[in-house]
C-alpha atoms as a PDB file:
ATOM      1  CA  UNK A   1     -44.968 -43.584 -62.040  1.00  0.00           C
ATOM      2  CA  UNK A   2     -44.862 -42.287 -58.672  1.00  0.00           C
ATOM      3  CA  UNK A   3     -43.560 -45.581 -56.863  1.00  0.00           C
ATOM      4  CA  UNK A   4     -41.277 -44.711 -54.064  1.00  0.00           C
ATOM      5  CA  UNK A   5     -43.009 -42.023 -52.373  1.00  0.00           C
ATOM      6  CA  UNK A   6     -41.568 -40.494 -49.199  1.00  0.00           C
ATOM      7  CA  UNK A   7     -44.042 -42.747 -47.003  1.00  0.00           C
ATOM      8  CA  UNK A   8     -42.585 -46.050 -49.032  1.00  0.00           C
ATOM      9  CA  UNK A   9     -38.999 -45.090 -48.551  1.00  0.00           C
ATOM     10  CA  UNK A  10     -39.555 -44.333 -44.528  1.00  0.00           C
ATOM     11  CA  UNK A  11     -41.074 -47.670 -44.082  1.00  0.00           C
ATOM     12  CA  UNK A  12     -38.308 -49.476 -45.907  1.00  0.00           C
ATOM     13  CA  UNK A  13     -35.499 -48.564 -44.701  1.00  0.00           C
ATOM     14  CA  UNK A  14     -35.627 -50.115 -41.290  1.00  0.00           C
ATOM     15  CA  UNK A  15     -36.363 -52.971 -42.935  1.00  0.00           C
ATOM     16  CA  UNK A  16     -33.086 -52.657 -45.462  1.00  0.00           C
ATOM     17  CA  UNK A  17     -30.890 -51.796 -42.883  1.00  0.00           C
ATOM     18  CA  UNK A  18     -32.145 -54.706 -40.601  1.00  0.00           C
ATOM     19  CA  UNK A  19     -31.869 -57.531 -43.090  1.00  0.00           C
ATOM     20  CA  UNK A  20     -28.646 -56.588 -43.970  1.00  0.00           C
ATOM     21  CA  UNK A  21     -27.431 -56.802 -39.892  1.00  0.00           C
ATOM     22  CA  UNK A  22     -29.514 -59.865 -40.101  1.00  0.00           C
ATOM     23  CA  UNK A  23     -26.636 -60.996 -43.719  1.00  0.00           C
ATOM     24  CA  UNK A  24     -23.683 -59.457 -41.576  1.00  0.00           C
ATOM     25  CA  UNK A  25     -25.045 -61.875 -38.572  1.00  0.00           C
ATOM     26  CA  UNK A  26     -25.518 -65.066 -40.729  1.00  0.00           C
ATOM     27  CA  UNK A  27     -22.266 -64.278 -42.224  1.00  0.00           C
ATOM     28  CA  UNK A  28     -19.622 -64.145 -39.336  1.00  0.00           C
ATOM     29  CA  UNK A  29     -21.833 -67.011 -37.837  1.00  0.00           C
ATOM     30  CA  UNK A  30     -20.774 -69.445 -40.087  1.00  0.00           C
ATOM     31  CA  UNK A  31     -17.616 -68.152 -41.577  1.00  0.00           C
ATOM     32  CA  UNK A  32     -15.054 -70.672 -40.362  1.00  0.00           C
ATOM     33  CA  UNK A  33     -11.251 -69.883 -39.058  1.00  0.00           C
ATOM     34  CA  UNK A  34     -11.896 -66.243 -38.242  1.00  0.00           C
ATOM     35  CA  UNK A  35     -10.873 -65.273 -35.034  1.00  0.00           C
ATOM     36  CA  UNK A  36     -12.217 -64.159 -31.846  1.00  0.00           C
ATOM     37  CA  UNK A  37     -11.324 -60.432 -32.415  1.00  0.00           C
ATOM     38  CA  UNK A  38     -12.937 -60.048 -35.649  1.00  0.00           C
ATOM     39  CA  UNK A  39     -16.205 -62.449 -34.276  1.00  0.00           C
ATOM     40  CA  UNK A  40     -16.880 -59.974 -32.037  1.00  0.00           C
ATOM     41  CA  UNK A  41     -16.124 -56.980 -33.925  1.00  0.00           C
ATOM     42  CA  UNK A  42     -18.933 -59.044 -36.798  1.00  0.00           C
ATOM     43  CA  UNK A  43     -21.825 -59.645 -34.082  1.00  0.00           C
ATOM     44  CA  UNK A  44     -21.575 -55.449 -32.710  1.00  0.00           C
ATOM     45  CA  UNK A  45     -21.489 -54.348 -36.478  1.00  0.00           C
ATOM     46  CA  UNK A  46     -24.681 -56.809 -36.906  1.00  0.00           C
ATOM     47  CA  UNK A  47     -26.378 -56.071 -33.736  1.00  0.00           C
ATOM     48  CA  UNK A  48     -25.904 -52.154 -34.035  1.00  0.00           C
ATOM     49  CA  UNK A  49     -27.392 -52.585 -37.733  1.00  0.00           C
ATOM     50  CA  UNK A  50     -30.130 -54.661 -36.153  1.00  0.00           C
ATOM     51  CA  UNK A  51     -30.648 -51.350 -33.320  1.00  0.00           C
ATOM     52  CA  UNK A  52     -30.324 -48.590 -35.968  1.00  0.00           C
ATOM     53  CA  UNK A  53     -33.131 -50.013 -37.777  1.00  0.00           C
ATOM     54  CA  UNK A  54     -34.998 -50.336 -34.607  1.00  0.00           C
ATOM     55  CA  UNK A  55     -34.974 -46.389 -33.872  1.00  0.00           C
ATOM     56  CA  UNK A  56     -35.661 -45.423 -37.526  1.00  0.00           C
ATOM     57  CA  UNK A  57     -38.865 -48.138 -36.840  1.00  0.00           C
ATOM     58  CA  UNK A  58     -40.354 -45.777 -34.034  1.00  0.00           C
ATOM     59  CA  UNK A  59     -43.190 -43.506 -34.704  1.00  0.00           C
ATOM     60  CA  UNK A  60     -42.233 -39.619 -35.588  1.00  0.00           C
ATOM     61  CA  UNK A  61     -43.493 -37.793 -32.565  1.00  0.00           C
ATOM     62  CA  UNK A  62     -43.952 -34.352 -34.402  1.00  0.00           C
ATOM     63  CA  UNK A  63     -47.167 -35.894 -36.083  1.00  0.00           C
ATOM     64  CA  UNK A  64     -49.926 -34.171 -34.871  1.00  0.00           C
ATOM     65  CA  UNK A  65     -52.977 -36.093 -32.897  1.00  0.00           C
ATOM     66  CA  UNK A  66     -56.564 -35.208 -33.327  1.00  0.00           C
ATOM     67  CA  UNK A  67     -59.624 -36.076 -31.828  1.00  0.00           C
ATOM     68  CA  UNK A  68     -63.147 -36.119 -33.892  1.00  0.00           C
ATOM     69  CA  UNK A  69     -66.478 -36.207 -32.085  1.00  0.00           C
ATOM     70  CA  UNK A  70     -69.736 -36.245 -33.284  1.00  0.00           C
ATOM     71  CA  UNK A  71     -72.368 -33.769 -31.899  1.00  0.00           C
ATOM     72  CA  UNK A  72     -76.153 -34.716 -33.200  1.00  0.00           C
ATOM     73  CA  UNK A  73     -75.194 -34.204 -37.304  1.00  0.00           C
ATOM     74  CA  UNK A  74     -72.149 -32.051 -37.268  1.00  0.00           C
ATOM     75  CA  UNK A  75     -68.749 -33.553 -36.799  1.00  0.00           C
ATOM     76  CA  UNK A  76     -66.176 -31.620 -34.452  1.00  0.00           C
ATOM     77  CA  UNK A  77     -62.606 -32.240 -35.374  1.00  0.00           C
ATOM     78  CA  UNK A  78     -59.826 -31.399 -32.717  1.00  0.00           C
ATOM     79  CA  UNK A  79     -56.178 -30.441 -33.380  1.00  0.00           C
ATOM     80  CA  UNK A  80     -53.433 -29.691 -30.805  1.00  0.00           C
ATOM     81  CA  UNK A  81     -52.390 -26.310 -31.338  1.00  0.00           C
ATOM     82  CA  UNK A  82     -48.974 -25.778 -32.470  1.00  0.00           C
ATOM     83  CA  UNK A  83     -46.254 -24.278 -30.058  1.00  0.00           C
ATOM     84  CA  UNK A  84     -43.539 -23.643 -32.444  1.00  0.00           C
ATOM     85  CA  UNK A  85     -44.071 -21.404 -35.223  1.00  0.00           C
ATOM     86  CA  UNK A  86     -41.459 -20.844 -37.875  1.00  0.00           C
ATOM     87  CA  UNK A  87     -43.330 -18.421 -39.495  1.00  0.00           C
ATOM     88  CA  UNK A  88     -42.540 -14.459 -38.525  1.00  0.00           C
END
C-alpha cells in the first residue's frame, strides 16, 4: 500500500500550502472588528502562503531532457551529458 509516493507528495504540497493561504485569506476577509494592523499583517501571511506554493509549483530544473529520433528501424535516444559528477 504504496499510496503517497515521493511524486504524490511533490505535487501536493503546493496545493496544501496554497489552500490554506487561500483559508488564512477568507478568514481575515471576513473576520469583523480586527484592526488595520493585524488586516494587513493577515493578507502578507496569506499572500506569501499563496507565493510559497507558487515556487514549490515550478518544474525541478535538474531533470534531465532527452531527445529520441528514429533512424529507418532503430530508435536513437539522446541524453545531455552530465557536468557534475559526485562520484570520485
Amino acid at each position: 500500500m504504496k499510496y503517497l509516493t515521493p511524486e504524490i507528495i511533490r505535487a501536493i504540497t503546493p496545493m496544501f500550502i496554497a489552500s490554506v493561504g487561500a483559508i488564512i485569506g477568507v478568514a481575515v476577509l471576513f473576520s469583523p472588528g480586527i484592526s488595520d494592523a493585524k488586516t494587513s499583517a493577515g493578507f502578507g501571511l496569506a499572500g506569501t502562503a499563496i507565493a510559497g506554493a507558487a515556487g514549490l509549483a515550478q518544474s525541478s530544473k535538474n531533470e534531465p531532457d532527452f531527445s529520441v529520433k528514429k533512424q529507418g528501424d532503430k530508435l536513437e535516444v539522446e541524453t545531455p551529458a552530465s557536468e557534475h559528477s559526485d562520484r570520485d
